[in-house]
Protein backbone atom coordinates (compact mmCIF):
# COMPACT_ATOMS: atom_id res chain seq x y z
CA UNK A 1 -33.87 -4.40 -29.28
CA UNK A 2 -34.51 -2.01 -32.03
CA UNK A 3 -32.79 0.69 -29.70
CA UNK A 4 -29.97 -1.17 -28.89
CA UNK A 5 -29.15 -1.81 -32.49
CA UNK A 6 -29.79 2.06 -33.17
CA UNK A 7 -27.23 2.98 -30.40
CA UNK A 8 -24.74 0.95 -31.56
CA UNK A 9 -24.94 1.82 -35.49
CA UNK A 10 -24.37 5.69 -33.98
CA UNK A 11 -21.62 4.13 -31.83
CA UNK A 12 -19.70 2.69 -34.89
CA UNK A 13 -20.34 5.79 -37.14
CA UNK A 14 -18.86 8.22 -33.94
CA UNK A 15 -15.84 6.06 -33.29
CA UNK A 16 -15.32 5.16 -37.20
CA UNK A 17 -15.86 1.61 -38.55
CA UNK A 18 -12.86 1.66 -40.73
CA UNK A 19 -10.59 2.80 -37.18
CA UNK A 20 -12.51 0.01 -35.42
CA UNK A 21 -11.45 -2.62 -38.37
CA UNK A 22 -7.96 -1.34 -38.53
CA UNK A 23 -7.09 -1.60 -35.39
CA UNK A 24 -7.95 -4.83 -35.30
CA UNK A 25 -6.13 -5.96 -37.99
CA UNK A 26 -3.00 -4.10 -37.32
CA UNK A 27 -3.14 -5.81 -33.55
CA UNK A 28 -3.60 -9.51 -35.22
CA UNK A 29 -0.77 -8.74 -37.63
CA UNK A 30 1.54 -7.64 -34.82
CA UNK A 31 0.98 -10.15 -32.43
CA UNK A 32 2.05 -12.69 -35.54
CA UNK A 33 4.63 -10.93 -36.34
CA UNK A 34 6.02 -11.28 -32.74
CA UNK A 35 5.60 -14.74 -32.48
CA UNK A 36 7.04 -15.48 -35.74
CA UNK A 37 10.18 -13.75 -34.86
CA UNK A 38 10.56 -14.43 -31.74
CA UNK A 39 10.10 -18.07 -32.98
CA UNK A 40 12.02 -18.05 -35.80
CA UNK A 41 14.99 -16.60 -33.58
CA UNK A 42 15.00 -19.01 -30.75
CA UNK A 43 13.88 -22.01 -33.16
CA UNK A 44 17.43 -23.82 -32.12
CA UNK A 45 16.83 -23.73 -28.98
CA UNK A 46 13.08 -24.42 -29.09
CA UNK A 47 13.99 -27.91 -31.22
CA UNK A 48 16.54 -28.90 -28.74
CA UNK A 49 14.40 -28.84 -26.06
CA UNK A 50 11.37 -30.35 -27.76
CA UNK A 51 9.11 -27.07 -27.34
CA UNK A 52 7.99 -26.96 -31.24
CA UNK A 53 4.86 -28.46 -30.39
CA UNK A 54 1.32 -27.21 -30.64
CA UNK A 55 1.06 -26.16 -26.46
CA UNK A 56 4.77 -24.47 -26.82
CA UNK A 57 3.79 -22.46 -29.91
CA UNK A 58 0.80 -21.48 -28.70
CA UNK A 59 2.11 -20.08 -25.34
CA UNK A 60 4.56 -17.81 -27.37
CA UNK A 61 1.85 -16.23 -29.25
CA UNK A 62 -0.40 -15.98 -26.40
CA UNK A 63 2.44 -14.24 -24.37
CA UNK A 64 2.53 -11.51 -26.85
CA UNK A 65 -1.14 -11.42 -27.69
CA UNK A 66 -1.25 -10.24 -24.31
CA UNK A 67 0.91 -7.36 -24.72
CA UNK A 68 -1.03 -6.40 -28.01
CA UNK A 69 -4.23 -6.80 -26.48
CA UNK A 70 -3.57 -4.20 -23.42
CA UNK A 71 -2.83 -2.20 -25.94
CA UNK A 72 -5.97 -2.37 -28.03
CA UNK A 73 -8.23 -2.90 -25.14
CA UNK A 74 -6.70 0.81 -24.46
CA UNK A 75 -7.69 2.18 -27.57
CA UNK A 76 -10.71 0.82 -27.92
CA UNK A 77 -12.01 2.06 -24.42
CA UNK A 78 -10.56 4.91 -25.01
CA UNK A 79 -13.07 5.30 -27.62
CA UNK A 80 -15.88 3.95 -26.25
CA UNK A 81 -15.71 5.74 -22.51
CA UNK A 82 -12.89 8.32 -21.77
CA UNK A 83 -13.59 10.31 -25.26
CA UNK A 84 -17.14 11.31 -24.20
CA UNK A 85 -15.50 12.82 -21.34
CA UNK A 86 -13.39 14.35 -23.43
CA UNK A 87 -16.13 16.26 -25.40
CA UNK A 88 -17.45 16.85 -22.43
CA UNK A 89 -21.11 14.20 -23.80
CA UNK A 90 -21.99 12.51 -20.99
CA UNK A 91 -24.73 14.96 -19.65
CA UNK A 92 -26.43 14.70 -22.67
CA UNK A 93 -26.03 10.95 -23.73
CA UNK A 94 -27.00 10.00 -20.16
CA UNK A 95 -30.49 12.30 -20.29
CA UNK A 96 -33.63 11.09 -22.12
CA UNK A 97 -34.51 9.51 -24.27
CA UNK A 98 -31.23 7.64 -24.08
CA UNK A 99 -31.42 5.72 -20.92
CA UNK A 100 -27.62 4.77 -19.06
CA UNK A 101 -28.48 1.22 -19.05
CA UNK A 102 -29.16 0.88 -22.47
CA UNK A 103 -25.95 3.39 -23.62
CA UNK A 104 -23.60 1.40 -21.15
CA UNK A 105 -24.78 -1.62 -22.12
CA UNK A 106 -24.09 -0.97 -26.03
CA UNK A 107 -21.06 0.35 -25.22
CA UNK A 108 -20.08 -3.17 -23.30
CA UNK A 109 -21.63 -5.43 -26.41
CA UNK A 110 -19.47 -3.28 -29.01
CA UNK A 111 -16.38 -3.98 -26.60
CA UNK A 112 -17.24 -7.74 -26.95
CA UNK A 113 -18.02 -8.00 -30.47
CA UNK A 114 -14.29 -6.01 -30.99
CA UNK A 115 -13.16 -8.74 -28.15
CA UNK A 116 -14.21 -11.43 -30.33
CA UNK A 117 -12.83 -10.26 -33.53
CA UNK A 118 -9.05 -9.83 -32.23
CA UNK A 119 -9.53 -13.30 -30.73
CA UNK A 120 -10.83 -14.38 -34.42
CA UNK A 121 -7.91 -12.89 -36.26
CA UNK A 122 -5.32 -13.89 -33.38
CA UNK A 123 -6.52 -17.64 -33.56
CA UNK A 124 -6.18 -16.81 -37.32
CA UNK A 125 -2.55 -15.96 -37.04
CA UNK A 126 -1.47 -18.60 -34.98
CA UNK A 127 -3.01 -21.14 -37.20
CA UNK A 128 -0.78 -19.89 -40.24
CA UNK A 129 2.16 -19.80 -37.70
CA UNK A 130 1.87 -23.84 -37.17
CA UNK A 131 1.08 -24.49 -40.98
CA UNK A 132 4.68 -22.15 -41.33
CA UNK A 133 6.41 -24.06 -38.76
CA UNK A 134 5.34 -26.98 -39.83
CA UNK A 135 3.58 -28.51 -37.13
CA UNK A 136 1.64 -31.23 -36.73
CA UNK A 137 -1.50 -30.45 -34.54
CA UNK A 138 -5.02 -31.78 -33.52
CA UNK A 139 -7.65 -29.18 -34.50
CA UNK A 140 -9.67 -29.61 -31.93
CA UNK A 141 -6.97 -29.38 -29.47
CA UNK A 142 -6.25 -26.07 -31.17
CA UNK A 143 -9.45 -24.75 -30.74
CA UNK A 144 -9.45 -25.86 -27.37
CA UNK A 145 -6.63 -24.05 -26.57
CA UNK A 146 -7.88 -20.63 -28.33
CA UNK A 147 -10.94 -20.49 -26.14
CA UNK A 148 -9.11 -21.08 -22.95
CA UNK A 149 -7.32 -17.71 -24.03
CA UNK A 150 -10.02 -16.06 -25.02
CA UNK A 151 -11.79 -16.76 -21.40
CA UNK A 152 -9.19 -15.79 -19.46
CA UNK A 153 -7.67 -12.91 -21.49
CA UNK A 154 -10.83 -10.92 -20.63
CA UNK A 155 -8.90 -9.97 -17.25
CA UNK A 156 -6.71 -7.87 -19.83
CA UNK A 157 -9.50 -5.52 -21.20
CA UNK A 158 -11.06 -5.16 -18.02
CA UNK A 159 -8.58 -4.42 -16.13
CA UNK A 160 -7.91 -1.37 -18.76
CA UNK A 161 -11.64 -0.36 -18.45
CA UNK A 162 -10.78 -0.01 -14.36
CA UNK A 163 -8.51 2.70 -15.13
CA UNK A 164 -10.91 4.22 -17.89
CA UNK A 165 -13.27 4.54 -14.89
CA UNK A 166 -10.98 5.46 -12.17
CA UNK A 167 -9.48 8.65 -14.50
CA UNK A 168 -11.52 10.84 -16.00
CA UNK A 169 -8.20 11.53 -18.17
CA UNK A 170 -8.26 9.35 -21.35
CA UNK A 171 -4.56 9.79 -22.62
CA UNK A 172 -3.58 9.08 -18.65
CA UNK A 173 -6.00 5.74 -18.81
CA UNK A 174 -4.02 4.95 -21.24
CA UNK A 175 -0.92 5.27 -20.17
CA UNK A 176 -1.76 3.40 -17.03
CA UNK A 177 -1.61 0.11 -19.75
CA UNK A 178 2.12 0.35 -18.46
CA UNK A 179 0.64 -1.50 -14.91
CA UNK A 180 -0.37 -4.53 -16.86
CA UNK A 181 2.54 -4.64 -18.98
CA UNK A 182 4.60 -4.62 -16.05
CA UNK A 183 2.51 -7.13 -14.33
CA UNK A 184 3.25 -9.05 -17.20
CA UNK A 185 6.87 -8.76 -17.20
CA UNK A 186 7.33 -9.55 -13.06
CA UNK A 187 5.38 -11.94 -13.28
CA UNK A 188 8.32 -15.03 -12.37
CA UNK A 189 9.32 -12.79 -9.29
CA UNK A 190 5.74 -13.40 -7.97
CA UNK A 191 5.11 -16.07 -5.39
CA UNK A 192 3.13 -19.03 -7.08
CA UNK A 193 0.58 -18.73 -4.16
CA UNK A 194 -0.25 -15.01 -4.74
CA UNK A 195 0.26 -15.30 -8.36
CA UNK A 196 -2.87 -17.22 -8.95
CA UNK A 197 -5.05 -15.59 -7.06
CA UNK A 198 -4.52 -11.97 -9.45
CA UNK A 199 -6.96 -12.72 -12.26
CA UNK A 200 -5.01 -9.89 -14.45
CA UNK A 201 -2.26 -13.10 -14.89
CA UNK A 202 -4.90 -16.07 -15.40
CA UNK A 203 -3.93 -15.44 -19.36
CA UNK A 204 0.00 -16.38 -18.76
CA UNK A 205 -0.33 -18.77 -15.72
CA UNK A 206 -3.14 -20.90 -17.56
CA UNK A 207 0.04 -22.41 -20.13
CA UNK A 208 1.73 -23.75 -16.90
CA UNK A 209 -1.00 -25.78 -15.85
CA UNK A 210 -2.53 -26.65 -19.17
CA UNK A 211 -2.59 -29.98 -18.65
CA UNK A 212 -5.01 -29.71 -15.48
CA UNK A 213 -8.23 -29.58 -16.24
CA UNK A 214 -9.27 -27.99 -12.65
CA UNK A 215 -6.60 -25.32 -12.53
CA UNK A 216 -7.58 -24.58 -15.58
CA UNK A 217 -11.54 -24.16 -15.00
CA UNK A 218 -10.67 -22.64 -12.35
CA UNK A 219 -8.62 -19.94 -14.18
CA UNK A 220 -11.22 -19.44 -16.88
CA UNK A 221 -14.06 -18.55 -13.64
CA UNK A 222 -12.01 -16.61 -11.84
CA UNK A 223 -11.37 -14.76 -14.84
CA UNK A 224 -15.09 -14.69 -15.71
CA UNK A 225 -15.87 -13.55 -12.41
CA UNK A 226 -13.51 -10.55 -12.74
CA UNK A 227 -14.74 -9.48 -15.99
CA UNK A 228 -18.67 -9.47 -14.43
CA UNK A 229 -17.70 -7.77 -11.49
CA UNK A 230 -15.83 -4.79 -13.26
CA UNK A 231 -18.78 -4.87 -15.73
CA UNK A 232 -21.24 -4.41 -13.17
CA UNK A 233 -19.54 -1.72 -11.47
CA UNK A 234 -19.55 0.21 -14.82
CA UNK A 235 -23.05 -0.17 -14.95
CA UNK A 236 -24.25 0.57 -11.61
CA UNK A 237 -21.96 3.29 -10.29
CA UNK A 238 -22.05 6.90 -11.78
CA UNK A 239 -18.56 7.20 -13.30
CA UNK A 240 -19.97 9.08 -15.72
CA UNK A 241 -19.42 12.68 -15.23
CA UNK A 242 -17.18 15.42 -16.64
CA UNK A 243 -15.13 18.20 -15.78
């Protein structure tokens, strides 16, 4: 255990605790100011067709929490895997007395402890967004809500870890974020059928179906199940070389 912690404390002080922090504030703070725009823009329309409820509100900032959160998920495995290829580190993290398991394996937990601080902050910001709009909610219902997001929004980071593995190129990982977006943004011009069978859009089909609860449970596995499986290839296959 003692190792693990060790790994990670070098972890933060390579990649910079104050970058870590920032980014994830500046990715909470533009996801609600998205949603508060984008809200406060179409709020006509949204009161005329009885959408400023709590499930409406919440599928707004979700939609662009998704957008902001392919982003991060960039940057911050950017950070963790494509910039020791950069430097050219992995022959000499990967030998003794360092074992791979215990590297990758910090590497993943940092990823999950950033994961759960954007989905702290987001469910932050979209609590002040329905005390701002004025809307009556159930907290538990809230919370409910939140934690379906943050199940199936783990597609979303790794997916962007696939491409982190796939190119040994960190700037061109990144830039591969484009696939997601635009997975995002054809989304309606998908066939239902195939639609919910690509775990990448669990996180924006999930607010159609919200109401049932095996659609939904199903979502949030499949989505689980996605995350494991790219997380196991990570840690079993030998990505990690350099050029």
């Amino acid at each position: 255990m003692s190792s693990f912690i060790n790994i990670g404390k070098v972890e933060f002080q390579k990649i910079g605790s104050f970058k870590l922090i920032l980014l994830i504030i500046i990715s909470a703070l533009i996801t609600f100011g998205l949603s508060l725009s984008f809200i406060l823009y179409k709020k006509e329309y949204l009161l005329s067709e009885g959408l400023m409820e709590i499930q409406s509100i919440i599928s707004i900032s979700a939609y662009f929490a998704t957008f902001t959160l392919a982003i991060f998920s960039a940057i911050n495995w950017y950070y963790l895997i494509s910039f020791e290829n950069k430097n050219g580190t992995w022959s000499i993290l990967l030998t003794k007395p360092i074992s791979k398991f215990k590297l990758l394996m910090t590497k993943h937990t940092l990823h999950l402890v950033m994961y759960i601080a954007f989905n702290i902050l987001y469910t932050t910001a979209s609590f002040i967004l329905l005390i701002i709009m004025n809307i009556e909610f159930n907290i538990s219902e809230f919370l409910k809500l939140q934690f379906i997001f943050f199940l199936v929004a783990i597609t979303i980071p790794y997916s962007q870890l696939l491409f982190h593995l796939m190119v040994k190129n960190g700037l061109l990982a990144f830039s591969l974020t484009i696939i997601i977006l635009f997975f995002f943004l054809i989304k309606d011009i998908i066939p239902d059928i195939f639609a919910m069978f690509i775990p990448l859009l669990n996180v924006d089909n999930v607010w159609i179906d919200i109401k049932n609860t095996r659609i939904i449970t199903l979502y949030c596995i499949e989505s689980i199940l996605y995350g494991v499986i790219i997380f196991l290839i990570s840690i079993k296959n030998n990505y990690y070389t350099y050029e």
